[in-house]
PDB file of N, CA and C in Angstrom:
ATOM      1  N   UNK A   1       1.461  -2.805   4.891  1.00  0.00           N
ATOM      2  CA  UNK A   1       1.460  -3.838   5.899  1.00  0.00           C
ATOM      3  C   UNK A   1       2.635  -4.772   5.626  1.00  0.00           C
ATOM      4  N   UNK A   2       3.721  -4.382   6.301  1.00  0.00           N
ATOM      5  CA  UNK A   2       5.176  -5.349   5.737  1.00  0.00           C
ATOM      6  C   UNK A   2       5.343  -6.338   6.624  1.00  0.00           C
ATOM      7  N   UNK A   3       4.610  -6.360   8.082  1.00  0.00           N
ATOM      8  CA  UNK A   3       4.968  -7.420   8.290  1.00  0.00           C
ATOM      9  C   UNK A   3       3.519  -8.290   8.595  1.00  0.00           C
ATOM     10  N   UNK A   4       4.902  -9.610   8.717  1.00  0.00           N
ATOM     11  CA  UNK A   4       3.593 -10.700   8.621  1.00  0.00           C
ATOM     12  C   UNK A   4       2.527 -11.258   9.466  1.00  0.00           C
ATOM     13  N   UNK A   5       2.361 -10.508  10.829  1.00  0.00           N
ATOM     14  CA  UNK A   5       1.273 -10.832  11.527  1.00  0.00           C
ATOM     15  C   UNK A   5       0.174  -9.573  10.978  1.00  0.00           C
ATOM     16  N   UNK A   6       0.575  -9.098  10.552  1.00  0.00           N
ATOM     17  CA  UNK A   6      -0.429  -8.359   9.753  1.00  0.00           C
ATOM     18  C   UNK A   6      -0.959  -8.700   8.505  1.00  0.00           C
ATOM     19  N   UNK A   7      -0.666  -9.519   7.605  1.00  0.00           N
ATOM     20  CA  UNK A   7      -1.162 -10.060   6.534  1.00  0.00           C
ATOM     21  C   UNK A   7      -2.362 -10.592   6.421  1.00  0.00           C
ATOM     22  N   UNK A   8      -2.513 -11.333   7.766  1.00  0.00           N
ATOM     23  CA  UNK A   8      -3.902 -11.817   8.151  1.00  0.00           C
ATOM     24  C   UNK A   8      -4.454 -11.024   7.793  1.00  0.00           C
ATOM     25  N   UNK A   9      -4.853  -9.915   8.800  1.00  0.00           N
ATOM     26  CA  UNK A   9      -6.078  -8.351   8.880  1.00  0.00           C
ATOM     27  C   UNK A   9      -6.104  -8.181   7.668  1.00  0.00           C
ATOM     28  N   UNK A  10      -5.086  -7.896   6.331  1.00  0.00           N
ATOM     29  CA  UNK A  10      -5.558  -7.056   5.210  1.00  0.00           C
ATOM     30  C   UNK A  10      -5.992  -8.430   5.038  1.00  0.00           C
ATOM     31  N   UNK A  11      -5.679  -9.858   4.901  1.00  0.00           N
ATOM     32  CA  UNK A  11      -6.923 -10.954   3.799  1.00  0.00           C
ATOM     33  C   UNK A  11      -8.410 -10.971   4.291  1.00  0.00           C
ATOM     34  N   UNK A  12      -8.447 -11.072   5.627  1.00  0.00           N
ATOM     35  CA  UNK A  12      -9.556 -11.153   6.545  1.00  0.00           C
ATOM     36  C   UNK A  12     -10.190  -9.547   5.958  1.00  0.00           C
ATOM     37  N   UNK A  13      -9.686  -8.621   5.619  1.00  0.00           N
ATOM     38  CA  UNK A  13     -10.744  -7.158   5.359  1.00  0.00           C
ATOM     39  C   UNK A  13     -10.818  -6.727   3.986  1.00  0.00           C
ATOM     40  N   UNK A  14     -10.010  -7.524   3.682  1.00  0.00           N
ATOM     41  CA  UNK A  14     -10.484  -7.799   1.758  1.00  0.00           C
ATOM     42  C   UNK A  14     -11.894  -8.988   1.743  1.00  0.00           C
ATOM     43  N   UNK A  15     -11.604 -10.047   2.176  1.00  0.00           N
ATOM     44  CA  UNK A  15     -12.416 -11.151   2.384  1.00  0.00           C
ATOM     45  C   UNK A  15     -14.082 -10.037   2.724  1.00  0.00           C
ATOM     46  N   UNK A  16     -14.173  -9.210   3.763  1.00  0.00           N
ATOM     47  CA  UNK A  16     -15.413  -8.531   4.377  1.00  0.00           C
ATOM     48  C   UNK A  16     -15.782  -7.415   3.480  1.00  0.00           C
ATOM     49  N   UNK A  17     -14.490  -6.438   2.948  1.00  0.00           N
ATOM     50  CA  UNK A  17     -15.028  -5.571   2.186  1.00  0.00           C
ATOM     51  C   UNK A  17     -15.470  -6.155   0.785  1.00  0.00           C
ATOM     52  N   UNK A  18     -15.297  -7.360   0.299  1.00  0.00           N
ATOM     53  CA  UNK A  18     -15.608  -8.219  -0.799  1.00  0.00           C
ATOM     54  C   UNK A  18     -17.240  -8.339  -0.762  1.00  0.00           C
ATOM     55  N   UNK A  19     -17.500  -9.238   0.513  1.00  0.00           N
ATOM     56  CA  UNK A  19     -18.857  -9.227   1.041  1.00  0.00           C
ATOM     57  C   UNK A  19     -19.471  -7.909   1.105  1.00  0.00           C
ATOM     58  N   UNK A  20     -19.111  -6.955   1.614  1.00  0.00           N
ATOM     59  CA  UNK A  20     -19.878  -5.840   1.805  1.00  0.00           C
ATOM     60  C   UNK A  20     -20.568  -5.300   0.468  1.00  0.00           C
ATOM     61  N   UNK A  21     -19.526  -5.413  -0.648  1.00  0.00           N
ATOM     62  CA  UNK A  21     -19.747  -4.772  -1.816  1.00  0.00           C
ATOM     63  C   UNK A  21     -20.798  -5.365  -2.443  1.00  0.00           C
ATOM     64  N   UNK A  22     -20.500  -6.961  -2.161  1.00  0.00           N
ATOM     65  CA  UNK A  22     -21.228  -7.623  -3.143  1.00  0.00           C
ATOM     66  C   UNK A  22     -22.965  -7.553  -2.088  1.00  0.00           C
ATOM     67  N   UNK A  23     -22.953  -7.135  -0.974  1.00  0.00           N
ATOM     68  CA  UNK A  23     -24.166  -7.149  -0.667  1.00  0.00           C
ATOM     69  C   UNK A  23     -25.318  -5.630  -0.727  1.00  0.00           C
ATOM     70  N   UNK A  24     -24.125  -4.760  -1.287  1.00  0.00           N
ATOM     71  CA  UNK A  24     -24.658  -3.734  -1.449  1.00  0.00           C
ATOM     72  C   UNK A  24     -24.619  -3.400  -2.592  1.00  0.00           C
ATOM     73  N   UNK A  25     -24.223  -3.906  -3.733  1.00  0.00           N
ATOM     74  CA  UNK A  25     -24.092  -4.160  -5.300  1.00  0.00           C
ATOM     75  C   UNK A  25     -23.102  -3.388  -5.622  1.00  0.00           C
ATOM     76  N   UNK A  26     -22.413  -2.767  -4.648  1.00  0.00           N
ATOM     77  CA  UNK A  26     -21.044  -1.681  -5.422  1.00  0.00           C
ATOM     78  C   UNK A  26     -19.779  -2.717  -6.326  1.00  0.00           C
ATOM     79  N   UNK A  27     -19.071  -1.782  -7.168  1.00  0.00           N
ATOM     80  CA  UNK A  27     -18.531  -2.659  -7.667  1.00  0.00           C
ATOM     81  C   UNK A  27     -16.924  -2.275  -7.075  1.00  0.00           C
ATOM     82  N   UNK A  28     -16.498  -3.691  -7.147  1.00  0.00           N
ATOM     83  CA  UNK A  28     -15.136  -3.610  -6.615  1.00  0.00           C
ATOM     84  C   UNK A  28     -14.251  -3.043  -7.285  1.00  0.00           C
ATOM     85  N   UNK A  29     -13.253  -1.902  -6.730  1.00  0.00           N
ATOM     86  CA  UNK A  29     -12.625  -1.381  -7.993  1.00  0.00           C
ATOM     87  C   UNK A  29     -11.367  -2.372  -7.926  1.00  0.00           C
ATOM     88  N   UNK A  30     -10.486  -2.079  -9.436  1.00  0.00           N
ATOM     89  CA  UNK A  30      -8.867  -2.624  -9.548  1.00  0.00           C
ATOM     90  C   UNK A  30      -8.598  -2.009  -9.657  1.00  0.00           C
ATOM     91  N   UNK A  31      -6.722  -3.135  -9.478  1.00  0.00           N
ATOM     92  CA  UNK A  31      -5.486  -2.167  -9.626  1.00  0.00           C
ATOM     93  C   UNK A  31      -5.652  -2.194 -10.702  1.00  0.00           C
ATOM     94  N   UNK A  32      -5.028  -1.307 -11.471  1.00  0.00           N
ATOM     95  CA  UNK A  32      -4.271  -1.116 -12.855  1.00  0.00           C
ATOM     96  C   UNK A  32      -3.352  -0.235 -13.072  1.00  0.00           C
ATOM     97  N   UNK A  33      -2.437  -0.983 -14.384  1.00  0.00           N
ATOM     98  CA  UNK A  33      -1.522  -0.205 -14.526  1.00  0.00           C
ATOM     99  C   UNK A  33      -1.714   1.286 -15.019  1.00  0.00           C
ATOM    100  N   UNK A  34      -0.710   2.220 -15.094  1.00  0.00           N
ATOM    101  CA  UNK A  34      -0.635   3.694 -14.855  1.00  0.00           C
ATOM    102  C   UNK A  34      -0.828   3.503 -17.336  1.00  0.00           C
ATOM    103  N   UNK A  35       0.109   2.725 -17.645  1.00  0.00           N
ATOM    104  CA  UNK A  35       0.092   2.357 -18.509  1.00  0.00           C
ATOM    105  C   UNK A  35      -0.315   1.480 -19.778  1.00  0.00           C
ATOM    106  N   UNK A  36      -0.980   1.790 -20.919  1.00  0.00           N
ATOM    107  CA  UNK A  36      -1.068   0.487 -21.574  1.00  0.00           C
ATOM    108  C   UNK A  36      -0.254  -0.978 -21.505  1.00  0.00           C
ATOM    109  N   UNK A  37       0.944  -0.659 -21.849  1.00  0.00           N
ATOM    110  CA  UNK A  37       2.145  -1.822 -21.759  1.00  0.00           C
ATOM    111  C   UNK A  37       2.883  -2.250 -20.420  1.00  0.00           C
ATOM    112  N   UNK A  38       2.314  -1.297 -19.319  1.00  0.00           N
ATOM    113  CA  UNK A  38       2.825  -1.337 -18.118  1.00  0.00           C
ATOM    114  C   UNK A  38       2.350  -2.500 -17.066  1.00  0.00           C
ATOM    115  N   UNK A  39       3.239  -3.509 -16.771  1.00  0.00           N
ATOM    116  CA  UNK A  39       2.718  -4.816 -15.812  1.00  0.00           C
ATOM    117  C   UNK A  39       2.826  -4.517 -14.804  1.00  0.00           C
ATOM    118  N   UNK A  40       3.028  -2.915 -14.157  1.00  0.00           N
ATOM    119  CA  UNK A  40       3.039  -2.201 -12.597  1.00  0.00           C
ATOM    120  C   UNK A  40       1.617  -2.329 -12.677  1.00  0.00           C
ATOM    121  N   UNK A  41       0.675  -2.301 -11.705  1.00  0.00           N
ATOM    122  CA  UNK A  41      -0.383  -2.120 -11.173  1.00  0.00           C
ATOM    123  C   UNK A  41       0.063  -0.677 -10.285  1.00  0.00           C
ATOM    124  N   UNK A  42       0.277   0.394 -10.787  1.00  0.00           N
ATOM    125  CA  UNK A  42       0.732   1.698 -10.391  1.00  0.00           C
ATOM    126  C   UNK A  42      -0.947   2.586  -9.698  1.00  0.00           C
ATOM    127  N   UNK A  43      -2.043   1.985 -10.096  1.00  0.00           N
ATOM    128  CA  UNK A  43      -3.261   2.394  -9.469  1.00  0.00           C
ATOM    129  C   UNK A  43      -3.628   1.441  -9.294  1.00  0.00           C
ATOM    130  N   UNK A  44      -3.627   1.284  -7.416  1.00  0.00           N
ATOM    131  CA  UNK A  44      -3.784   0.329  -6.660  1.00  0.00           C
ATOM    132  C   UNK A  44      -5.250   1.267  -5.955  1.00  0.00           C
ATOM    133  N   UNK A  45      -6.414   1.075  -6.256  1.00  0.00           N
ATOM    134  CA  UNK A  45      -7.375   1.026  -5.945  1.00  0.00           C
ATOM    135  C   UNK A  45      -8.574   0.225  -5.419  1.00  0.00           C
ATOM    136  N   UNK A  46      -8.292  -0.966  -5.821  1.00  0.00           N
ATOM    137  CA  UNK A  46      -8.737  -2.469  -4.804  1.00  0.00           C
ATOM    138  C   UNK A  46      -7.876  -1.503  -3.550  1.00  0.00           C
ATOM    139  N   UNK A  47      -6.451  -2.083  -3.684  1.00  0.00           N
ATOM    140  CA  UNK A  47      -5.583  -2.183  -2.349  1.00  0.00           C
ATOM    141  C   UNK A  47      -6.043  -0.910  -1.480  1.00  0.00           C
ATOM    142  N   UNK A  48      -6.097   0.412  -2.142  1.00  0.00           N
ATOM    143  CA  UNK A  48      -6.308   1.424  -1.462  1.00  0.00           C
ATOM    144  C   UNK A  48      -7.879   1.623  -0.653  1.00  0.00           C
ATOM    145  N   UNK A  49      -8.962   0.880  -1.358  1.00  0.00           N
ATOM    146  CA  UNK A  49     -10.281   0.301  -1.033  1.00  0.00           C
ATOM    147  C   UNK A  49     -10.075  -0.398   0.360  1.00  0.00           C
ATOM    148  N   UNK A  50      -9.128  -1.791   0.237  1.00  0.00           N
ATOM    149  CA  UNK A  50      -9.073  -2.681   0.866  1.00  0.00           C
ATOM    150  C   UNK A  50      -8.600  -2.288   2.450  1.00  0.00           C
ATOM    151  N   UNK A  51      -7.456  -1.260   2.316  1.00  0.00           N
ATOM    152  CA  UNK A  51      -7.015  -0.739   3.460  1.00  0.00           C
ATOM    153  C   UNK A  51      -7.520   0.512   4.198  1.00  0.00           C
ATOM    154  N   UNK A  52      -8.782   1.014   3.523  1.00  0.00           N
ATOM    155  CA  UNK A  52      -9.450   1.812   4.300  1.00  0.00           C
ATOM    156  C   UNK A  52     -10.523   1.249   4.717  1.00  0.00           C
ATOM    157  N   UNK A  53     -10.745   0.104   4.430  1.00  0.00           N
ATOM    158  CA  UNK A  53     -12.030  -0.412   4.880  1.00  0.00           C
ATOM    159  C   UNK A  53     -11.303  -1.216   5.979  1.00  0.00           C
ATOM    160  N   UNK A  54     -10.272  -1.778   6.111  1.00  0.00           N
ATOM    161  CA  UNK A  54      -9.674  -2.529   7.446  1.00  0.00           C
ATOM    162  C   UNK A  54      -9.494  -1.268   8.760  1.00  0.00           C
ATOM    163  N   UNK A  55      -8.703  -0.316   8.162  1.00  0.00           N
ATOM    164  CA  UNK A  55      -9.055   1.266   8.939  1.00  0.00           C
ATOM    165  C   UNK A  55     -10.360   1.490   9.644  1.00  0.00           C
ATOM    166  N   UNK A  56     -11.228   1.104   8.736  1.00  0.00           N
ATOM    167  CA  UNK A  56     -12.545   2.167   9.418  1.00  0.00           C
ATOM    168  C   UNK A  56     -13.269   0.639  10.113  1.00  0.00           C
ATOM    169  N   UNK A  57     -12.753  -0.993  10.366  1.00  0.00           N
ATOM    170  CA  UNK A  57     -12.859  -1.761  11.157  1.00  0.00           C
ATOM    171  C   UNK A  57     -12.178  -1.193  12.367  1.00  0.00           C
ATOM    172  N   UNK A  58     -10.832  -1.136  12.313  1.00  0.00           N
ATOM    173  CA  UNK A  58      -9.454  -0.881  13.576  1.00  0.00           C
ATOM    174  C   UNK A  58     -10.035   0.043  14.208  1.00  0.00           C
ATOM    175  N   UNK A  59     -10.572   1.065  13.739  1.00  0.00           N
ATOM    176  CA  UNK A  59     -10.963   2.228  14.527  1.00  0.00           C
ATOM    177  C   UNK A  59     -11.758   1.694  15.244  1.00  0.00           C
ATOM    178  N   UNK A  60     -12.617   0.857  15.671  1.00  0.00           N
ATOM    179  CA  UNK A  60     -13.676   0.454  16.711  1.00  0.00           C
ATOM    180  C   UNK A  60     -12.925   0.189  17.386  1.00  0.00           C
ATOM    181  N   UNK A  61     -11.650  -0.580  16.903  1.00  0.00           N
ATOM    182  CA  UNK A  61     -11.395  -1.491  18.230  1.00  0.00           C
ATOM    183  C   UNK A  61     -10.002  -0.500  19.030  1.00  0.00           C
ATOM    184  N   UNK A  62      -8.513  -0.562  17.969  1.00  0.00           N
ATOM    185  CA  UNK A  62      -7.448   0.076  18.583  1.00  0.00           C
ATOM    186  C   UNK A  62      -6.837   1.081  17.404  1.00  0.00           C
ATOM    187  N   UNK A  63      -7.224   0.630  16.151  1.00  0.00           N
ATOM    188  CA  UNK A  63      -6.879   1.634  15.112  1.00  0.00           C
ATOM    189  C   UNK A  63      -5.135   1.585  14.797  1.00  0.00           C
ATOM    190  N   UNK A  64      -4.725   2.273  13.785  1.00  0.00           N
ATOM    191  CA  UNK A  64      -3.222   2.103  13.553  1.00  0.00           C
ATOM    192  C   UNK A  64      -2.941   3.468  13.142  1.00  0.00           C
ATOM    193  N   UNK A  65      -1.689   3.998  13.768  1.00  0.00           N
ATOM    194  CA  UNK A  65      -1.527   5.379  13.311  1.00  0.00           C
ATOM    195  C   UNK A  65      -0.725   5.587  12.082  1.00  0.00           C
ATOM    196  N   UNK A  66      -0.017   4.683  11.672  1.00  0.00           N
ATOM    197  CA  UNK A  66       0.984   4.467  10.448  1.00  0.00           C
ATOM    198  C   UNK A  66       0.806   3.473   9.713  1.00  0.00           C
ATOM    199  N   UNK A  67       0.697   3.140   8.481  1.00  0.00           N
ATOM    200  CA  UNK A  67       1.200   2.159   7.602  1.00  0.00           C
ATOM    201  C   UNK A  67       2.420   2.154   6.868  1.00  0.00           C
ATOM    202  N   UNK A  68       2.622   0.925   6.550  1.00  0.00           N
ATOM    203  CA  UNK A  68       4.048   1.215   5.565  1.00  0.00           C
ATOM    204  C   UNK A  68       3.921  -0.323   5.000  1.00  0.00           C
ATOM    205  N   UNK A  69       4.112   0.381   3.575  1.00  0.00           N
ATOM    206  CA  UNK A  69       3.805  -0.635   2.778  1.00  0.00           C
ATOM    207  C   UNK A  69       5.125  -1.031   1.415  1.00  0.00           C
ATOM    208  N   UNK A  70       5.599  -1.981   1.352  1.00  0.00           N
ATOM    209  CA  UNK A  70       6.439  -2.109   0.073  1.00  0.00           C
ATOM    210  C   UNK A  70       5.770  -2.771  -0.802  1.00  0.00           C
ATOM    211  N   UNK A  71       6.763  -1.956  -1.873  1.00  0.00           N
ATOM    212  CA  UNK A  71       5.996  -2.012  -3.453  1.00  0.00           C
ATOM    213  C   UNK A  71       7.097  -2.896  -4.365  1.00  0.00           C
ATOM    214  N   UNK A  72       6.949  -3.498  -4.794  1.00  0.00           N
ATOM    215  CA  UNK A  72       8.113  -4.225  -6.069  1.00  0.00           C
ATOM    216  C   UNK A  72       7.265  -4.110  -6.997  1.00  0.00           C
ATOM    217  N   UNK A  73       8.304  -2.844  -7.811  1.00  0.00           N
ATOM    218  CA  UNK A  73       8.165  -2.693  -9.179  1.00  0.00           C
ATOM    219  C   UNK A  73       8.780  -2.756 -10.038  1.00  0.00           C
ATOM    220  N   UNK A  74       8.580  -2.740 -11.403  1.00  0.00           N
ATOM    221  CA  UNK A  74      10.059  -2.395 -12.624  1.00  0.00           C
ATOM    222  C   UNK A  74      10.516  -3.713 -12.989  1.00  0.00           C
ATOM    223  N   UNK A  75      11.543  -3.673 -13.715  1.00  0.00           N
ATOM    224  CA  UNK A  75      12.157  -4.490 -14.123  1.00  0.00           C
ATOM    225  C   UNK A  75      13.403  -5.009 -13.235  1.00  0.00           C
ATOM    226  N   UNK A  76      14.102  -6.111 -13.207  1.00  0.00           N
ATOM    227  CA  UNK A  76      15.155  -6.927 -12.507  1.00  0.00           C
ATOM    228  C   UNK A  76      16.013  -5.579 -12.811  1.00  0.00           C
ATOM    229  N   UNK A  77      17.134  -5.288 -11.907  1.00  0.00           N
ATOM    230  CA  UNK A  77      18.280  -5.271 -11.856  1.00  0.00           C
ATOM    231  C   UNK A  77      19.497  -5.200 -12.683  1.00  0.00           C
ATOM    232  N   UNK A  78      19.712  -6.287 -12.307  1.00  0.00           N
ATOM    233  CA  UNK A  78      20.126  -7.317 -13.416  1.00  0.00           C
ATOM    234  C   UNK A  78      19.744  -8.598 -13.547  1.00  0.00           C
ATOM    235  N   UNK A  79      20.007  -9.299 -14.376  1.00  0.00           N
ATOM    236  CA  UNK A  79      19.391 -10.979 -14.765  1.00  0.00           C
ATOM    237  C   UNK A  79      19.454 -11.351 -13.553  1.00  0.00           C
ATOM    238  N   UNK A  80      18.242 -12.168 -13.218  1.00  0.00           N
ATOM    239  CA  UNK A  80      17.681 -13.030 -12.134  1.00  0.00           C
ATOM    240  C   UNK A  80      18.341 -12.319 -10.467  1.00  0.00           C
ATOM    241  N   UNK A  81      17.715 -11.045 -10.649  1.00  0.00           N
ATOM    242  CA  UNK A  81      17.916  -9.925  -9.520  1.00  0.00           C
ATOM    243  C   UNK A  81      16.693  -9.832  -9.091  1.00  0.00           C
ATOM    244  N   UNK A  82      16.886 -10.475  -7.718  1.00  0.00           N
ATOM    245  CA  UNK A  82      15.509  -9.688  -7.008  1.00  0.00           C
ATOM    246  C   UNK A  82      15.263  -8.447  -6.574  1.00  0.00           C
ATOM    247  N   UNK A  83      16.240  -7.547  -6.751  1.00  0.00           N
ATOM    248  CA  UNK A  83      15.996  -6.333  -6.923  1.00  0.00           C
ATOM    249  C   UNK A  83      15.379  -5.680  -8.225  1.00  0.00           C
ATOM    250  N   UNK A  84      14.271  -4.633  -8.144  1.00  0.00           N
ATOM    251  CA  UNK A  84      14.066  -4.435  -9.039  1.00  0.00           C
ATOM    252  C   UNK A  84      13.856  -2.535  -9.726  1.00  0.00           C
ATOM    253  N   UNK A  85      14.051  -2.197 -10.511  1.00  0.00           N
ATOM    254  CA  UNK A  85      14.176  -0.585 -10.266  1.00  0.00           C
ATOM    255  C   UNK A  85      13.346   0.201  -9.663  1.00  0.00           C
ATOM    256  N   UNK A  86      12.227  -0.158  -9.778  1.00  0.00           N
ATOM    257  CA  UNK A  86      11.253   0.847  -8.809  1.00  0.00           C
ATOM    258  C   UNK A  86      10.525   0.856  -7.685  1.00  0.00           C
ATOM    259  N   UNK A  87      11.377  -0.598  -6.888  1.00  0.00           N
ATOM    260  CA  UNK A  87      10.865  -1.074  -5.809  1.00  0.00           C
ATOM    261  C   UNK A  87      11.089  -0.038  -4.507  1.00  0.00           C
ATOM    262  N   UNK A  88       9.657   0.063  -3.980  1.00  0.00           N
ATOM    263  CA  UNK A  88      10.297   1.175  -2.600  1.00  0.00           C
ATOM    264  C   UNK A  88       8.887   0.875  -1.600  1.00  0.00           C
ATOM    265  N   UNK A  89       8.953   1.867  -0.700  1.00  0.00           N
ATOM    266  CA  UNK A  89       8.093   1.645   0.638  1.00  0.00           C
ATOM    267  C   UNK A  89       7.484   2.844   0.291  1.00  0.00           C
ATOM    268  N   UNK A  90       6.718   2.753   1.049  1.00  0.00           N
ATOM    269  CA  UNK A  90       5.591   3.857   1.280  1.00  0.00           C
ATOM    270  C   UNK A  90       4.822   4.213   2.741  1.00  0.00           C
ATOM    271  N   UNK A  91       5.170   4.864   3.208  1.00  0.00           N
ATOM    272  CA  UNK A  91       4.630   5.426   4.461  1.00  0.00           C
ATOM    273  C   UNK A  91       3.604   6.181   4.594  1.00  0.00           C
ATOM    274  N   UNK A  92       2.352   6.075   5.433  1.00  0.00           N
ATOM    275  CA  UNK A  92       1.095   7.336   5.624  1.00  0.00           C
ATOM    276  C   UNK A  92       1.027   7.136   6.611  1.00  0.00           C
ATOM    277  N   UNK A  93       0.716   8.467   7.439  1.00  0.00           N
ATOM    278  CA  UNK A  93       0.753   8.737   8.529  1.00  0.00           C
ATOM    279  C   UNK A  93      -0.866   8.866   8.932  1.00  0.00           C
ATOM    280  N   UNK A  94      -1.392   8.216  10.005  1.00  0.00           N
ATOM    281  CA  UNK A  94      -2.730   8.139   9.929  1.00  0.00           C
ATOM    282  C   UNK A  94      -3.235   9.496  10.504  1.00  0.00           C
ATOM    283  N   UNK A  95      -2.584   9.631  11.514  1.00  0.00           N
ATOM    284  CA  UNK A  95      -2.390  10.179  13.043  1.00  0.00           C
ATOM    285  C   UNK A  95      -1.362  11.242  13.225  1.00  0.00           C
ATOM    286  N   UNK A  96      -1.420  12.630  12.256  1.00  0.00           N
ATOM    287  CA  UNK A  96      -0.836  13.666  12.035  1.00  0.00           C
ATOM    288  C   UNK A  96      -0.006  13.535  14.009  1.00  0.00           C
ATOM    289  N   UNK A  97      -0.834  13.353  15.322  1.00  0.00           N
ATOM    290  CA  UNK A  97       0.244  13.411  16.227  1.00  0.00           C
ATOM    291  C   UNK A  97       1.225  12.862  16.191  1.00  0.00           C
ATOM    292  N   UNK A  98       1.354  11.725  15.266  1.00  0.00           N
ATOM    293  CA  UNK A  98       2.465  10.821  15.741  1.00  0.00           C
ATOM    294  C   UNK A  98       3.609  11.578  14.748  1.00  0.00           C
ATOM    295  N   UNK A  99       3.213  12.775  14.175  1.00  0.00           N
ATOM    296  CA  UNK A  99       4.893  13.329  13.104  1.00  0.00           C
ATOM    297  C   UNK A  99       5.421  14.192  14.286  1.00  0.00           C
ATOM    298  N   UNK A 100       6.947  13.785  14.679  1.00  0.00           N
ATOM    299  CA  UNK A 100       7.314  14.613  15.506  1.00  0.00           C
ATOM    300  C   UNK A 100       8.674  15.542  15.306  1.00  0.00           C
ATOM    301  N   UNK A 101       8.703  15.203  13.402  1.00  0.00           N
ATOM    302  CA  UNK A 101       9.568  16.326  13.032  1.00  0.00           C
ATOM    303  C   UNK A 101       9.688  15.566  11.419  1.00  0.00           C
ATOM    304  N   UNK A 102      10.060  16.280  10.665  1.00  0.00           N
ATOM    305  CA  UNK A 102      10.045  16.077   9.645  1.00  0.00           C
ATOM    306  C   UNK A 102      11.804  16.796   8.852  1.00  0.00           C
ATOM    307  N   UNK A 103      12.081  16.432   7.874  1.00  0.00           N
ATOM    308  CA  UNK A 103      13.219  16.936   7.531  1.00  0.00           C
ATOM    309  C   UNK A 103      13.567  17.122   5.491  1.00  0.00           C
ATOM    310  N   UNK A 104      13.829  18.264   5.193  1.00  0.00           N
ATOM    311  CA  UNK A 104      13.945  18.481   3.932  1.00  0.00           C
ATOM    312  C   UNK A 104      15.065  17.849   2.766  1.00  0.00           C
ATOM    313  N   UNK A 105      15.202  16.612   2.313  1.00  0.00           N
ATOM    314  CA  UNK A 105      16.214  15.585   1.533  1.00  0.00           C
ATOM    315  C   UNK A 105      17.552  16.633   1.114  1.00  0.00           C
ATOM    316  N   UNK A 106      18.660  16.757   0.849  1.00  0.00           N
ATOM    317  CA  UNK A 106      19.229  17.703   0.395  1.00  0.00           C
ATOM    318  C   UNK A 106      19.584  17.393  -0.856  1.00  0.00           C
ATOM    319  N   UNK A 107      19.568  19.057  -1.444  1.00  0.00           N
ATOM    320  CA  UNK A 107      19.520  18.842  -2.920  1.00  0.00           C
ATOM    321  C   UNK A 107      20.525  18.271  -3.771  1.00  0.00           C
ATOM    322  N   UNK A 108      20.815  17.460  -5.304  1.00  0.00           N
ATOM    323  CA  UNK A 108      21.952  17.498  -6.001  1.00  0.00           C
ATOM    324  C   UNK A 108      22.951  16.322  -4.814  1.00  0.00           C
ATOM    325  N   UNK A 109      22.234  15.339  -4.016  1.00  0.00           N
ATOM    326  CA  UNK A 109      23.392  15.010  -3.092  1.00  0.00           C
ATOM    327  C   UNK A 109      23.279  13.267  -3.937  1.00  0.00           C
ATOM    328  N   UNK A 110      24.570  13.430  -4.346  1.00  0.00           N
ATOM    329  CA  UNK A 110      24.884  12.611  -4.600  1.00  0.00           C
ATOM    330  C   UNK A 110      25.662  11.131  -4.176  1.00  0.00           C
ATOM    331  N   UNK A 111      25.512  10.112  -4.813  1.00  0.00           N
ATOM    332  CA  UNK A 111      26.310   8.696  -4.265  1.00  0.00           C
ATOM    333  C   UNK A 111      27.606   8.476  -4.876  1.00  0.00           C
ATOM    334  N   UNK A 112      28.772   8.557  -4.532  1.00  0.00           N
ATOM    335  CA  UNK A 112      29.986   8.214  -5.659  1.00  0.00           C
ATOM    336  C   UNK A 112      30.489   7.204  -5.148  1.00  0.00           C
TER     337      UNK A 112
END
């Protein structure tokens, strides 16, 4: 959810799936990192919780066929870089109609 009229919906369906859990005694899962020493939260399982439960709200009403979500991860750059090495997006397609072609990266292609 990258942009910001959408930020609402995921607080508002964290806020409900929070309630839900706690009224049905399940326990909420977390993120955590992939790693002991790792400050990535690389298993995002709240988040992945959080956004299927806003999903299976949307679907009553208009539903969303795509998400896309950015991630900032890793370490700076360089000193006081808001870039950071493993920062990227992530796309799922809800709605297999909406792929209307797909294409294979080419190999060994390099940046000089």
């Amino acid at each position: 959810m990258v942009e910001n009229r959408y930020i609402n919906l995921v607080e508002d369906a964290y806020q409900g799936y929070f309630e839900v859990c706690i009224a049905n005694d399940v326990e909420i899962p977390e993120n955590k990192p992939a790693y002991i020493k790792d400050h990535d939260k690389l298993f995002r399982r709240k988040g992945c919780a959080v956004i299927e439960f806003l999903h299976a709200l949307q679907k009553w009403l208009r539903g969303f066929d795509t998400v896309r979500g950015i991630f900032t991860e890793g370490s700076p750059v360089y000193e006081g870089s808001g870039f950071l090495t493993k920062t990227h997006v992530q796309i799922a397609v809800r709605n297999p109609k909406m792929i209307k072609g797909y294409f294979r990266p080419i190999q060994n292609n390099k940046i000089h």
